[in-house]
N, C-alpha and C. Protein backbone atom coordinates (compact mmCIF):
# COMPACT_ATOMS: atom_id res chain seq x y z
N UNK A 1 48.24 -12.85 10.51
CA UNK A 1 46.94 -12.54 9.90
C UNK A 1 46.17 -13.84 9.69
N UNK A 2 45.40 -13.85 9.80
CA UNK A 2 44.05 -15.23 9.69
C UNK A 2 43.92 -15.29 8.48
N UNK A 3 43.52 -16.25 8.25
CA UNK A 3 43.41 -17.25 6.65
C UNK A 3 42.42 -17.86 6.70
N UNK A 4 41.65 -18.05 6.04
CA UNK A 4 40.36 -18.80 6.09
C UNK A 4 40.59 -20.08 5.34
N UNK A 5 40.59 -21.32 6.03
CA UNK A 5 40.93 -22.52 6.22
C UNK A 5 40.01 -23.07 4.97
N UNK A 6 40.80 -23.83 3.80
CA UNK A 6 39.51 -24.39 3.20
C UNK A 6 39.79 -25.86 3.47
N UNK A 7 38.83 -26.75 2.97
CA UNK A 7 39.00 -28.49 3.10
C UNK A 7 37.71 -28.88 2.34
N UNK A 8 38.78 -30.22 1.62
CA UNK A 8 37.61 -31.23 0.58
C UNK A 8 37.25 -32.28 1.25
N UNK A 9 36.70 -31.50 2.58
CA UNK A 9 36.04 -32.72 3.52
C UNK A 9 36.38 -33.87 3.84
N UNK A 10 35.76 -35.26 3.16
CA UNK A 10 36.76 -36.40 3.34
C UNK A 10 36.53 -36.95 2.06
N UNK A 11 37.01 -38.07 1.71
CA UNK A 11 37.33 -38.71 0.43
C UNK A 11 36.32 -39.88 0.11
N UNK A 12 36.39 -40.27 -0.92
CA UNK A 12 35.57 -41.36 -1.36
C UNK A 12 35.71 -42.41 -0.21
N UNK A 13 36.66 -43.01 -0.30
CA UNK A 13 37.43 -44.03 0.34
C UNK A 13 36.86 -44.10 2.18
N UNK A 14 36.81 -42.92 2.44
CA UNK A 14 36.67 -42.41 4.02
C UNK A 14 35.14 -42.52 3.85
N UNK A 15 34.59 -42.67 2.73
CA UNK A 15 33.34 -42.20 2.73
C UNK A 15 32.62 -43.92 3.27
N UNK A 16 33.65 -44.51 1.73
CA UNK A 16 33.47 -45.90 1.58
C UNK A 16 33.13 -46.76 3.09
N UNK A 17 33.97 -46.44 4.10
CA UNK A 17 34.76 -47.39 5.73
C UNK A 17 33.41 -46.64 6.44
N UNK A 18 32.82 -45.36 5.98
CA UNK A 18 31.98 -44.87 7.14
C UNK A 18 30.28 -45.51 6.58
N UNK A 19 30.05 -46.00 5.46
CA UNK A 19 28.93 -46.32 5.10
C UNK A 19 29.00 -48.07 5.31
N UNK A 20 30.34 -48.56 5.37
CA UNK A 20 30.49 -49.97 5.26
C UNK A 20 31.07 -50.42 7.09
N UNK A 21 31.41 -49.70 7.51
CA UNK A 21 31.58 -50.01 9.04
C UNK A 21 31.02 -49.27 9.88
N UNK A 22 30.32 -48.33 9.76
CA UNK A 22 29.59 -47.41 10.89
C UNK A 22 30.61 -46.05 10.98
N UNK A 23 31.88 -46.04 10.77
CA UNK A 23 32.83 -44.98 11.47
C UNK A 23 34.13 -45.10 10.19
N UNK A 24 34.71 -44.06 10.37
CA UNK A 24 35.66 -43.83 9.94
C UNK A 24 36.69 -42.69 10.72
N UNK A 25 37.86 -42.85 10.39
CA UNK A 25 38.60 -41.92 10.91
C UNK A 25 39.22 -41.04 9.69
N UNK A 26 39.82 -39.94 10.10
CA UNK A 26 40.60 -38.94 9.35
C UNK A 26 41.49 -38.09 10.34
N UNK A 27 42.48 -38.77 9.60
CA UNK A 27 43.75 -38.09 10.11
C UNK A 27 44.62 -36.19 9.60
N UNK A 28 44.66 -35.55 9.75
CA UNK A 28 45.22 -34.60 9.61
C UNK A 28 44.35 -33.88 8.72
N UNK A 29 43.04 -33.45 9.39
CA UNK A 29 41.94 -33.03 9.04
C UNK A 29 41.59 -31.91 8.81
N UNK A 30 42.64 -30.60 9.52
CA UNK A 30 42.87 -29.21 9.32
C UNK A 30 44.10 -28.73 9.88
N UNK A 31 44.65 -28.15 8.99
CA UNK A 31 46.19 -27.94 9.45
C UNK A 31 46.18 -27.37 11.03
N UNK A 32 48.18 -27.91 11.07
CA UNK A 32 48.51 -27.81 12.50
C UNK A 32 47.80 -26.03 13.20
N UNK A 33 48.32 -25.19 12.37
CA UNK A 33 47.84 -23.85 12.84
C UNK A 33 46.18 -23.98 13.37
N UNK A 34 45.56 -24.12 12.49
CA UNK A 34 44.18 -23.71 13.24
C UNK A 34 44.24 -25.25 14.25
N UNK A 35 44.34 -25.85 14.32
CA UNK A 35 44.34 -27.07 15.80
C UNK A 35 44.63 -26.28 16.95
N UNK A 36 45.83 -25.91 16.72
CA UNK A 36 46.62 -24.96 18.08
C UNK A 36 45.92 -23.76 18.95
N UNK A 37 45.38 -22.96 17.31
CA UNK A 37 44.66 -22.16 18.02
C UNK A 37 43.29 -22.26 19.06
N UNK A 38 42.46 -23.45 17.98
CA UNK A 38 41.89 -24.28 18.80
C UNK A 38 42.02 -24.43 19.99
N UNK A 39 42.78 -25.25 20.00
CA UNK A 39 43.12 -25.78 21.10
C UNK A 39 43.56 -24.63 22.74
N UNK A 40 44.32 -23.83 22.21
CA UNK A 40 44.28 -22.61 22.80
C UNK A 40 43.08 -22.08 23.11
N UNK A 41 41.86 -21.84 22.53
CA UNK A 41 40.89 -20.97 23.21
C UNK A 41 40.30 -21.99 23.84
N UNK A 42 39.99 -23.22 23.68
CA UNK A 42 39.60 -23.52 24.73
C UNK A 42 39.63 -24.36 25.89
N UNK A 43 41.61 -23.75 25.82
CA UNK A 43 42.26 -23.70 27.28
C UNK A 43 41.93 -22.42 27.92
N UNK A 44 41.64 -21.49 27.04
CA UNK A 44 41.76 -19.78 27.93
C UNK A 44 40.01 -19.83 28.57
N UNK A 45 39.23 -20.76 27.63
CA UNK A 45 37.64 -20.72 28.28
C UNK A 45 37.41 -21.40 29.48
N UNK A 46 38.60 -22.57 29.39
CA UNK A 46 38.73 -23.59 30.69
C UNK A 46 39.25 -22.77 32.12
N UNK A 47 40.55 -21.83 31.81
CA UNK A 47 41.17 -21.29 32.57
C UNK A 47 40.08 -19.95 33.50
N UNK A 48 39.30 -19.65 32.24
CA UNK A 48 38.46 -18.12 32.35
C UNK A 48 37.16 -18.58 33.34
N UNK A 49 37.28 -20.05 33.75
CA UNK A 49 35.80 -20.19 34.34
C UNK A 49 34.96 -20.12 33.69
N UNK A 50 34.57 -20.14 32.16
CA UNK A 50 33.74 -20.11 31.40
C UNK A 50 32.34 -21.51 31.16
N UNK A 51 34.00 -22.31 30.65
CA UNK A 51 33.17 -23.53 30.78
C UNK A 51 32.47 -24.25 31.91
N UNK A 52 31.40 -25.22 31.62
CA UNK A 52 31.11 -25.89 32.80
C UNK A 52 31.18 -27.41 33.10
N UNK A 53 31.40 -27.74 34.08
CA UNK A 53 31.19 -29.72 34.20
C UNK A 53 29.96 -30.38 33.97
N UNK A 54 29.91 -31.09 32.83
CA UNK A 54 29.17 -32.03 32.65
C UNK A 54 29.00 -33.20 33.11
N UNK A 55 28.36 -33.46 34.11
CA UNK A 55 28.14 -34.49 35.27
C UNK A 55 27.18 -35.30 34.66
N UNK A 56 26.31 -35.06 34.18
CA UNK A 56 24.89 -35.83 34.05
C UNK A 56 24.84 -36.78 32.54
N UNK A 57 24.43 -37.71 32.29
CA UNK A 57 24.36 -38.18 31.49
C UNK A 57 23.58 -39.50 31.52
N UNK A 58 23.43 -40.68 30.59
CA UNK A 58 22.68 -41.66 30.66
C UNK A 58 23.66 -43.17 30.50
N UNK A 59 23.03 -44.07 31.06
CA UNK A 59 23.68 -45.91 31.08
C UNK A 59 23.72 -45.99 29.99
N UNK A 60 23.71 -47.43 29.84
CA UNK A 60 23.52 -48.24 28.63
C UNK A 60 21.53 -48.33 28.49
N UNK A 61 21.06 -48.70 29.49
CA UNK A 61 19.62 -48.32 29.72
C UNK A 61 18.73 -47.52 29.55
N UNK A 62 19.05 -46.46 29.53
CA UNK A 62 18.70 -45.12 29.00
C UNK A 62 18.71 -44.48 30.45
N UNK A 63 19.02 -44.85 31.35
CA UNK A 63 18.77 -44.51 33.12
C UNK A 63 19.15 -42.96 33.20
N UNK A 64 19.08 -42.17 33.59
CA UNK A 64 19.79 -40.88 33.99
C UNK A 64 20.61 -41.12 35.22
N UNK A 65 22.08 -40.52 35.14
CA UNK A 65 22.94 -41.45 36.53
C UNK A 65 23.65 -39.83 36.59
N UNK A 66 24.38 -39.73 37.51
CA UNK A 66 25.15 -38.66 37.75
C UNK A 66 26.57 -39.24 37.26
N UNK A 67 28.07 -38.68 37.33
CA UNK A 67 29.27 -38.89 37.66
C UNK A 67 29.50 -39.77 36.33
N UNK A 68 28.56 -39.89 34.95
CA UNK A 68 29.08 -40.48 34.06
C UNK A 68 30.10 -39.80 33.00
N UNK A 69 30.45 -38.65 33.15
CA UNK A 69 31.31 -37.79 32.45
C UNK A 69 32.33 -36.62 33.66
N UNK A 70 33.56 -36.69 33.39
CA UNK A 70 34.44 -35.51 34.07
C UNK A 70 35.04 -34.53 32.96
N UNK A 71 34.27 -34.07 32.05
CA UNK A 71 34.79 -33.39 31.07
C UNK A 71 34.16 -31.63 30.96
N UNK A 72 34.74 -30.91 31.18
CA UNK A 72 34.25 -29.42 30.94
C UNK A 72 33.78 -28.89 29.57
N UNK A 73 33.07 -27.94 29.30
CA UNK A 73 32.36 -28.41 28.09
C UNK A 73 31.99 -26.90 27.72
N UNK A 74 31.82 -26.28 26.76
CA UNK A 74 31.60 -24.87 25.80
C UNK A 74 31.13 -24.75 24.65
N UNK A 75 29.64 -24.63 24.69
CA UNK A 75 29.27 -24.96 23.64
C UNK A 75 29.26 -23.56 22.92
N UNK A 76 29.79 -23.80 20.97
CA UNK A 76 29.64 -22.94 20.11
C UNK A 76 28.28 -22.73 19.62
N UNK A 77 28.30 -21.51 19.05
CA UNK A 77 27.22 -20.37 18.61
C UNK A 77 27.36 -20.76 16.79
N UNK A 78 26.27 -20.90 16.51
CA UNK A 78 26.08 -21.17 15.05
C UNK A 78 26.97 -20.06 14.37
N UNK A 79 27.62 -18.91 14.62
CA UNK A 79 28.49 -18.54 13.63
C UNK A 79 29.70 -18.45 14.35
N UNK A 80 30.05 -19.18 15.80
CA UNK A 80 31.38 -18.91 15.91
C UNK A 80 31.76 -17.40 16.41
N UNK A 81 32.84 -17.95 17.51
CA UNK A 81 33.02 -16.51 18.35
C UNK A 81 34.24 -15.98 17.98
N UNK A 82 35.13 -16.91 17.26
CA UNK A 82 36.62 -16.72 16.95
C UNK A 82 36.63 -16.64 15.19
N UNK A 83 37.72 -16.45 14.28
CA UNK A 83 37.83 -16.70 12.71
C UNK A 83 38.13 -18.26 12.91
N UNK A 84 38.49 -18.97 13.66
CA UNK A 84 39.07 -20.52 13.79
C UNK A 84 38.00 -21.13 13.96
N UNK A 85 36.65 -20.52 14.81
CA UNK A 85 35.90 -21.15 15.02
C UNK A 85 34.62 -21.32 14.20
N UNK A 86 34.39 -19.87 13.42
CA UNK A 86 34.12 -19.69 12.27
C UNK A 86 34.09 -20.66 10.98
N UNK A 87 35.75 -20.59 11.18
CA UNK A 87 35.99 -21.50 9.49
C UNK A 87 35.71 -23.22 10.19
N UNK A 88 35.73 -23.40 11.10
CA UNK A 88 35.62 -25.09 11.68
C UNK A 88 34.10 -25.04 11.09
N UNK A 89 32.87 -24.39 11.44
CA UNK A 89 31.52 -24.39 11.38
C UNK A 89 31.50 -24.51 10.29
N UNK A 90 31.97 -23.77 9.19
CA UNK A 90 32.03 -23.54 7.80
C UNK A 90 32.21 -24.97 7.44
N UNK A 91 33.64 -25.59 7.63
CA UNK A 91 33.87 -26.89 7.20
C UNK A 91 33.33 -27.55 7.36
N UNK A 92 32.52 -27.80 8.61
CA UNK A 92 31.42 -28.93 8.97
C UNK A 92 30.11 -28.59 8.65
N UNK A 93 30.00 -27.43 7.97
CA UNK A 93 29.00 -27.50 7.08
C UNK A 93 28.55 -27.71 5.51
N UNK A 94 30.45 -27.75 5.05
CA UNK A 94 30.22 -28.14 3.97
C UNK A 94 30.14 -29.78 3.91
N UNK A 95 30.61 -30.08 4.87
CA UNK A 95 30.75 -31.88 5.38
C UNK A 95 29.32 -32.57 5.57
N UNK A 96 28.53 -31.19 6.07
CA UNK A 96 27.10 -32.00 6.00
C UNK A 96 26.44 -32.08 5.01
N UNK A 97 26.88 -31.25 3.96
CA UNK A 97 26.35 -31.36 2.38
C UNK A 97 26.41 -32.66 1.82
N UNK A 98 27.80 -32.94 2.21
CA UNK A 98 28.65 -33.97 1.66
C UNK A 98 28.01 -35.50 1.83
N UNK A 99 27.87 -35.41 3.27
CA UNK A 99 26.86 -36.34 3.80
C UNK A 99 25.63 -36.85 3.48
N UNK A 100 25.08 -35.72 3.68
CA UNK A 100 23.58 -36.02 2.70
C UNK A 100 23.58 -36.22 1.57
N UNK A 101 24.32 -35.32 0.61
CA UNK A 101 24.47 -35.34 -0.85
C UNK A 101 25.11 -37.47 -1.32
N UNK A 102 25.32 -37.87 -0.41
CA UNK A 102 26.30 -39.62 -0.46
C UNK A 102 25.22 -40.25 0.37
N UNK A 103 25.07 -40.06 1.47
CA UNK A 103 23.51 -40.86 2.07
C UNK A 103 22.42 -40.56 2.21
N UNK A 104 21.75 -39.35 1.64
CA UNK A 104 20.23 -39.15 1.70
C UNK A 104 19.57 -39.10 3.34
N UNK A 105 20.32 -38.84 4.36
CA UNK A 105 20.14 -38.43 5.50
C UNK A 105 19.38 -37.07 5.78
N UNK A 106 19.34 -36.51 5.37
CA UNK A 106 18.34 -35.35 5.72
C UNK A 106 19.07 -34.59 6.88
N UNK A 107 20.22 -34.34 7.21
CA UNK A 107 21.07 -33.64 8.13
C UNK A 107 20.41 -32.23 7.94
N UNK A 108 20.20 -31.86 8.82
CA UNK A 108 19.49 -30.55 8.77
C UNK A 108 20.83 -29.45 9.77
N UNK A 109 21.66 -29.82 10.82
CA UNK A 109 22.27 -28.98 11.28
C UNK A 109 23.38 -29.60 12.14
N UNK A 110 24.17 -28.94 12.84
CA UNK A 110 25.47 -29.43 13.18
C UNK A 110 25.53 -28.50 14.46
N UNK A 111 25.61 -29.47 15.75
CA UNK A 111 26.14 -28.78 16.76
C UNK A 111 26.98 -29.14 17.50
N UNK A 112 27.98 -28.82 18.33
CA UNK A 112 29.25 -29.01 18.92
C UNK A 112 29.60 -28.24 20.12
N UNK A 113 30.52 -28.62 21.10
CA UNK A 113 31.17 -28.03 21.71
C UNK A 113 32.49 -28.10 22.20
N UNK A 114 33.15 -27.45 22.64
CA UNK A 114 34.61 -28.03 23.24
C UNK A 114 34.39 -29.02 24.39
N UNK A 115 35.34 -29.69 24.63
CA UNK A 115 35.09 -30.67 25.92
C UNK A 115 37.12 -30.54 26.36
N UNK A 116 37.19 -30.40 27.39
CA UNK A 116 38.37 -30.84 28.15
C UNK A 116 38.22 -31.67 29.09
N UNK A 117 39.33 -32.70 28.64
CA UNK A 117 39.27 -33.46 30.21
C UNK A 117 40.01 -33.51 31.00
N UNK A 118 40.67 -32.97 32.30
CA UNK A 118 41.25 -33.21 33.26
C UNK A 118 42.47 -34.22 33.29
N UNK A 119 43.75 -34.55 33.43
CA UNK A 119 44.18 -35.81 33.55
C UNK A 119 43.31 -36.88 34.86
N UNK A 120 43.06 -38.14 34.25
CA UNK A 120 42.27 -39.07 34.69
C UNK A 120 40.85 -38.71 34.78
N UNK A 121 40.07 -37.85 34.03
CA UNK A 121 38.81 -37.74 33.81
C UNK A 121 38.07 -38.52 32.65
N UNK A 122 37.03 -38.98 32.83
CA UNK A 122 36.71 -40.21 31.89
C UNK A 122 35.15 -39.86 31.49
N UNK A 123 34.59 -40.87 30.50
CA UNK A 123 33.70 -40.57 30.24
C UNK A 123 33.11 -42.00 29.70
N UNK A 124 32.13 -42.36 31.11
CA UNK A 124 31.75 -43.73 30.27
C UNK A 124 30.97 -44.26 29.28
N UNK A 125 30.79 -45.63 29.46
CA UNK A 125 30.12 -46.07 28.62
C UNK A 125 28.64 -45.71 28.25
N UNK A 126 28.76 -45.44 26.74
CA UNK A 126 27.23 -44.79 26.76
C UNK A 126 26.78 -44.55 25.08
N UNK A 127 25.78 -43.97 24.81
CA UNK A 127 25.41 -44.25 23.31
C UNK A 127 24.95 -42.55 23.30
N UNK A 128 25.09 -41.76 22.07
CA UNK A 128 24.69 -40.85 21.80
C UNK A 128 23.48 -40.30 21.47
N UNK A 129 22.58 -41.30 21.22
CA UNK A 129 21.96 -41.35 20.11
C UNK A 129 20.82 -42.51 21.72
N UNK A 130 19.87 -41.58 22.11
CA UNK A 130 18.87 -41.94 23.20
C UNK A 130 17.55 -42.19 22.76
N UNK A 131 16.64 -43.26 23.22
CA UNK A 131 15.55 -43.77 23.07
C UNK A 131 14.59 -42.55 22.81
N UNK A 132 13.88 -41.94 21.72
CA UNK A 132 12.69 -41.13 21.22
C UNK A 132 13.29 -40.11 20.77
N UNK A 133 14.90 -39.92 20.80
CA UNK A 133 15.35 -38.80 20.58
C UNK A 133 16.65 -38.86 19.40
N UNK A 134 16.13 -39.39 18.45
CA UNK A 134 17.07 -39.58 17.21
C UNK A 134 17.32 -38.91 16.39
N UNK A 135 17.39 -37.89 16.97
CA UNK A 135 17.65 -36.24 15.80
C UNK A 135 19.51 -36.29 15.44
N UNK A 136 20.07 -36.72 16.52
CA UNK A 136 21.92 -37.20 16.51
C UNK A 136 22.24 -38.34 15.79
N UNK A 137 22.58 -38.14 13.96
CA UNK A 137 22.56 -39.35 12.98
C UNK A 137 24.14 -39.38 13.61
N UNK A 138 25.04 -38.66 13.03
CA UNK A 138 26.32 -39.00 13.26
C UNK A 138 27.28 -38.04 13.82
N UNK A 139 28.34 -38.40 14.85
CA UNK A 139 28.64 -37.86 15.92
C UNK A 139 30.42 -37.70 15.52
N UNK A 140 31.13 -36.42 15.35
CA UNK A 140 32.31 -36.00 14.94
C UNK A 140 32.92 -35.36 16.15
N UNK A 141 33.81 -35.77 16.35
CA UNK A 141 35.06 -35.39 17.31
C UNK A 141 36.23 -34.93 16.88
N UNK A 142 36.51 -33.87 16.86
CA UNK A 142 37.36 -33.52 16.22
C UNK A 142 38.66 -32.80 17.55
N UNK A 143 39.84 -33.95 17.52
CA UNK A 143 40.80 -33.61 18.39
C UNK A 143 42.27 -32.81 18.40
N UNK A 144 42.47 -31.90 19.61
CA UNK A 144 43.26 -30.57 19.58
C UNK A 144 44.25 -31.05 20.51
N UNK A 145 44.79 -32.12 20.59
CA UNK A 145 45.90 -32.64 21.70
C UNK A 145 47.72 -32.55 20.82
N UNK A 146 48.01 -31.71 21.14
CA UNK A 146 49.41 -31.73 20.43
C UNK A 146 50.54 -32.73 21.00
N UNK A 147 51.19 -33.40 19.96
CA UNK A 147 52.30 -34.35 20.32
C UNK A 147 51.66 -35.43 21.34
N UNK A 148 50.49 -36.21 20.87
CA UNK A 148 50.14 -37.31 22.14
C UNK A 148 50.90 -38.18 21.65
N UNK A 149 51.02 -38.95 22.58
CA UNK A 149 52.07 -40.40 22.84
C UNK A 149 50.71 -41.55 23.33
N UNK A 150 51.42 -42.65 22.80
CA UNK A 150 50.66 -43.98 23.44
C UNK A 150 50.24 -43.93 24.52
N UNK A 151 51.73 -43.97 25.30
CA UNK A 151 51.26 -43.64 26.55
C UNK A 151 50.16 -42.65 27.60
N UNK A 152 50.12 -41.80 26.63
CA UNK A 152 49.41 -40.40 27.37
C UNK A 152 47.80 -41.29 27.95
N UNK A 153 47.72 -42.29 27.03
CA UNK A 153 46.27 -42.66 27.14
C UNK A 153 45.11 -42.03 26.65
N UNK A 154 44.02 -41.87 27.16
CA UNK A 154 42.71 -41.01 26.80
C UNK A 154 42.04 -41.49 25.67
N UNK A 155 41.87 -42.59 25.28
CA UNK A 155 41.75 -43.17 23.66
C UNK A 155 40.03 -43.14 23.76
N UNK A 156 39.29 -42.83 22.92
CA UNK A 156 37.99 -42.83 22.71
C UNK A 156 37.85 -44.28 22.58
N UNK A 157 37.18 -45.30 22.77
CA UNK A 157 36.90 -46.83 22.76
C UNK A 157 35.42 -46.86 21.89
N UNK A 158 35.76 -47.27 21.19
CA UNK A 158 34.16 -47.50 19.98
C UNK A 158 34.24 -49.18 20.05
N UNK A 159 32.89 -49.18 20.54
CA UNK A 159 32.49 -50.65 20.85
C UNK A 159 31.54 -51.31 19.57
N UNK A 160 32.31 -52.12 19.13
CA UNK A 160 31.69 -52.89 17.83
C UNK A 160 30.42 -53.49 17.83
N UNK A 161 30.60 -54.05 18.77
CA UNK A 161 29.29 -55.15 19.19
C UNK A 161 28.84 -55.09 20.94
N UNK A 162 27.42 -55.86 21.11
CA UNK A 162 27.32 -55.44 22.52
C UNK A 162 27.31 -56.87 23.45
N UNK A 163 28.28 -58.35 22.80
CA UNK A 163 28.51 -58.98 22.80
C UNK A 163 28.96 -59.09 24.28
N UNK A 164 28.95 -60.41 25.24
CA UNK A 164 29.64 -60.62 26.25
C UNK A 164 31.07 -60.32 26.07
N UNK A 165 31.86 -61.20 25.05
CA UNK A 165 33.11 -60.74 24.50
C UNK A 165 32.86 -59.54 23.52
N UNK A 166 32.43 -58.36 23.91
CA UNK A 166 32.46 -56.54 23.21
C UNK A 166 34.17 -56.65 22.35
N UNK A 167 33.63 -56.40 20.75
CA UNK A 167 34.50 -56.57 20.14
C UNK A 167 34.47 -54.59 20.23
N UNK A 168 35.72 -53.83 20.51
CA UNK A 168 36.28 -52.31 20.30
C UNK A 168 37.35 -52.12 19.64
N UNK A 169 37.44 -51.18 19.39
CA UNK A 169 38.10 -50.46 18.49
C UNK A 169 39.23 -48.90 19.15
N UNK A 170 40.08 -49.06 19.56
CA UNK A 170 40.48 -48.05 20.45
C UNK A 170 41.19 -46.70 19.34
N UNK A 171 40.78 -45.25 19.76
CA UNK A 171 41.22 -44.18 18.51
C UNK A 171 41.94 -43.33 19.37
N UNK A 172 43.33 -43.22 19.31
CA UNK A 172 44.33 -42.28 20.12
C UNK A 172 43.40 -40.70 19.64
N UNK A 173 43.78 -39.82 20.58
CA UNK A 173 43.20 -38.38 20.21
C UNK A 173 44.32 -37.41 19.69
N UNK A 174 44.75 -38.08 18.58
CA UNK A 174 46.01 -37.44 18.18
C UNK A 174 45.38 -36.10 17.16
N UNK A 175 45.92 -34.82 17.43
CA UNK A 175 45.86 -33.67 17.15
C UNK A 175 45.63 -33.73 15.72
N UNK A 176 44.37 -33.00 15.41
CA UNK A 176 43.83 -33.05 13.67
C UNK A 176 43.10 -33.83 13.67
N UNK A 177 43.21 -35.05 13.67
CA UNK A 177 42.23 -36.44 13.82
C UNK A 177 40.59 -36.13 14.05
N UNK A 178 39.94 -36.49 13.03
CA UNK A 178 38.40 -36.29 12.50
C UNK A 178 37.96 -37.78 12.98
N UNK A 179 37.29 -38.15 14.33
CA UNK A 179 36.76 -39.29 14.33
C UNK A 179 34.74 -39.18 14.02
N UNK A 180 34.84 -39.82 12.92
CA UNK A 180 32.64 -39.58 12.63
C UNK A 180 32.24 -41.18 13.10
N UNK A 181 31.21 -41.20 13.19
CA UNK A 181 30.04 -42.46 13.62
C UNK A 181 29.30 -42.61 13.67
N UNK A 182 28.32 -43.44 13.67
CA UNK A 182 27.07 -43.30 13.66
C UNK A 182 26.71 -43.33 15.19
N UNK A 183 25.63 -42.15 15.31
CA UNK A 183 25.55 -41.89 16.72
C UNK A 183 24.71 -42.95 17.51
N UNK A 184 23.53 -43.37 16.80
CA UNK A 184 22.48 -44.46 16.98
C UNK A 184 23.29 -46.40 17.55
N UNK A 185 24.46 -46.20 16.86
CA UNK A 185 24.81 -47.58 16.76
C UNK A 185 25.80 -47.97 17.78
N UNK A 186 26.92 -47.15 17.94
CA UNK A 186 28.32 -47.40 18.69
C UNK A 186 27.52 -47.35 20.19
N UNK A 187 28.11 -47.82 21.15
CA UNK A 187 28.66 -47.71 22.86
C UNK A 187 30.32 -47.13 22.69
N UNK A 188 29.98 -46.03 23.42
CA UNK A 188 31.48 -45.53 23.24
C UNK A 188 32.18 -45.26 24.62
N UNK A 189 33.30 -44.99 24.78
CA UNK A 189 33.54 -44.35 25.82
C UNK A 189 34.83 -43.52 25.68
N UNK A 190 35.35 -42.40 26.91
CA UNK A 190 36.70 -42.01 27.05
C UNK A 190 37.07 -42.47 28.07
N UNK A 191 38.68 -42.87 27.80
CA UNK A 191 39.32 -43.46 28.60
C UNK A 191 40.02 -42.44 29.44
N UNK A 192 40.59 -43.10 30.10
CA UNK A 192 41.11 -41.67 31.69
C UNK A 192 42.73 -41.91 30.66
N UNK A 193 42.99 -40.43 30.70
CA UNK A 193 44.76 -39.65 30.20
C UNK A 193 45.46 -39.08 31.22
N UNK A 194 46.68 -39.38 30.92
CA UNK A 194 47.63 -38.84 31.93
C UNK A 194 47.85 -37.04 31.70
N UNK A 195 47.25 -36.64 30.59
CA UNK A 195 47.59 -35.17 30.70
C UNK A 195 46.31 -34.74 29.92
N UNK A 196 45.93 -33.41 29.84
CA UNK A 196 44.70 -32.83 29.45
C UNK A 196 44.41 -32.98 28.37
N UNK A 197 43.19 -33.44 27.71
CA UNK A 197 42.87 -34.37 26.34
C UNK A 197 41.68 -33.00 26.40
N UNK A 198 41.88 -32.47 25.12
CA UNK A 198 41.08 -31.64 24.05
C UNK A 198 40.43 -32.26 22.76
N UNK A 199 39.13 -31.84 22.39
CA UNK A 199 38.47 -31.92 21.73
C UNK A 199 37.10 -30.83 21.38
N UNK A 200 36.62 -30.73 20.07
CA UNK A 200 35.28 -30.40 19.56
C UNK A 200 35.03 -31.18 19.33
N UNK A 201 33.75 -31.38 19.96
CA UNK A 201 32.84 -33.27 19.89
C UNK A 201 31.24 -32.45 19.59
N UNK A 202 30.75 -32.74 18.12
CA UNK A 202 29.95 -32.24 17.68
C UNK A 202 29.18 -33.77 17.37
N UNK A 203 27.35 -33.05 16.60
CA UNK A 203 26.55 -34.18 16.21
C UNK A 203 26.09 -33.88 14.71
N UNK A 204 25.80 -34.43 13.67
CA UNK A 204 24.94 -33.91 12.98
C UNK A 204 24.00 -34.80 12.90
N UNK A 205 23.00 -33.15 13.00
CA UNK A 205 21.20 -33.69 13.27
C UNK A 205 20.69 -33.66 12.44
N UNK A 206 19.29 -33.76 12.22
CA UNK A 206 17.96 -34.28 11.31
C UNK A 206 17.04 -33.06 12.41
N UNK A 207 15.67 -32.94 11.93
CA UNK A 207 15.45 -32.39 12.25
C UNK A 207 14.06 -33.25 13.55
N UNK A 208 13.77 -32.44 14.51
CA UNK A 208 13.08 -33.22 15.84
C UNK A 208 11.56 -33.42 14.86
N UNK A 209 11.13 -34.65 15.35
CA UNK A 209 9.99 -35.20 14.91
C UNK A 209 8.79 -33.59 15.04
N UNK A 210 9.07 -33.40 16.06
CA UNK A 210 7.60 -32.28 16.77
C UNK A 210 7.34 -31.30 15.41
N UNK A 211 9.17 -30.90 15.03
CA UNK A 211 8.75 -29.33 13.83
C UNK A 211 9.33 -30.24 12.05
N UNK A 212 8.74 -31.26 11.90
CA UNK A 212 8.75 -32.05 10.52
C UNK A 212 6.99 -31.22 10.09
């Protein structure tokens, strides 16, 4: 029987590393059960032909390039098609309270989708958060990979600086794991995994200049 998942979001402390370094992580962010299930539907959306490949994306330049992402992708419906997917929306909406209510951001909404990647599918270097289009304050990934190992690879790379010597930060996609950031600031990338790397990689927005 389904349970409706509660969570006290993240902590002072988590709050502290994400206002004082750009990012923070959180580890074991919603129990193992709802991850799995997670993680399960959207292997069955991957399997079902549902999802689609996201090919297109932008440089460091703002350029439009093809072949900068190999990741399949499903985007959720503001109330969620599953009770797992449901209570995730729920949580990340009490998270955007949380947010605003600590930085005065004006988060107006939260959108996301699943992403799978292929073993050795990657996703390069690139910024979330595009020239005239700053509605994406901060960008949450929330990962469904059970039992990863070092080895498996696939590590999200958050680039500190845009320095000749690029000081990064490498974040295994270990199952539960809440990675947030500021979407405007990081160069990020995914690294290529030896076995299929899951995630909900959501944004929370502000609202578009046009309807202020």
């Amino acid at each position: 029987m389904h349970t409706t998942i509660t969570c006290d979001t993240i902590t002072n402390h988590q709050l502290e590393a994400l206002a004082e370094h750009g990012y923070t992580i959180i580890d074991n962010y919603l129990p193992p059960p709802m991850i799995a299930a997670l993680q399960q539907q959207a292997i069955r959306l991957r399997d079902a032909g549902i999802m689609h490949q996201a090919s297109i994306g932008k440089d460091e330049t703002n350029r439009i390039i093809s072949e900068v992402r190999g990741d399949s992708i499903y985007w959720l419906d503001d109330a969620g098609q599953t009770p797992e997917q449901t209570d995730y929306l729920h949580t990340m909406q009490a998270l955007q309270e949380q947010l605003n209510h600590c930085f005065f951001l004006g988060l107006f909404e939260f959108e996301c989708h699943f992403a799978v990647y292929d073993p050795g599918a990657v996703y390069l270097k690139h910024l979330d958060q595009f020239k005239g289009q700053q509605e994406r304050q901060i960008t949450a990934v929330l990962y469904l990979n059970d039992d990863w190992q070092q080895d498996d690879g696939g590590a999200l790379r958050l680039y500190l600086n845009e320095s000749e010597n690029a000081v990064f930060v490498d974040i295994a996609p270990l199952g539960g794991r809440l990675a947030l950031f500021l979407s405007g600031r990081f160069y990020h990338e995914v690294l290529p995994a030896q076995r299929t790397r899951i995630s909900l990689t959501g944004w929370f927005r502000t609202r578009s200049l046009e309807s202020r």
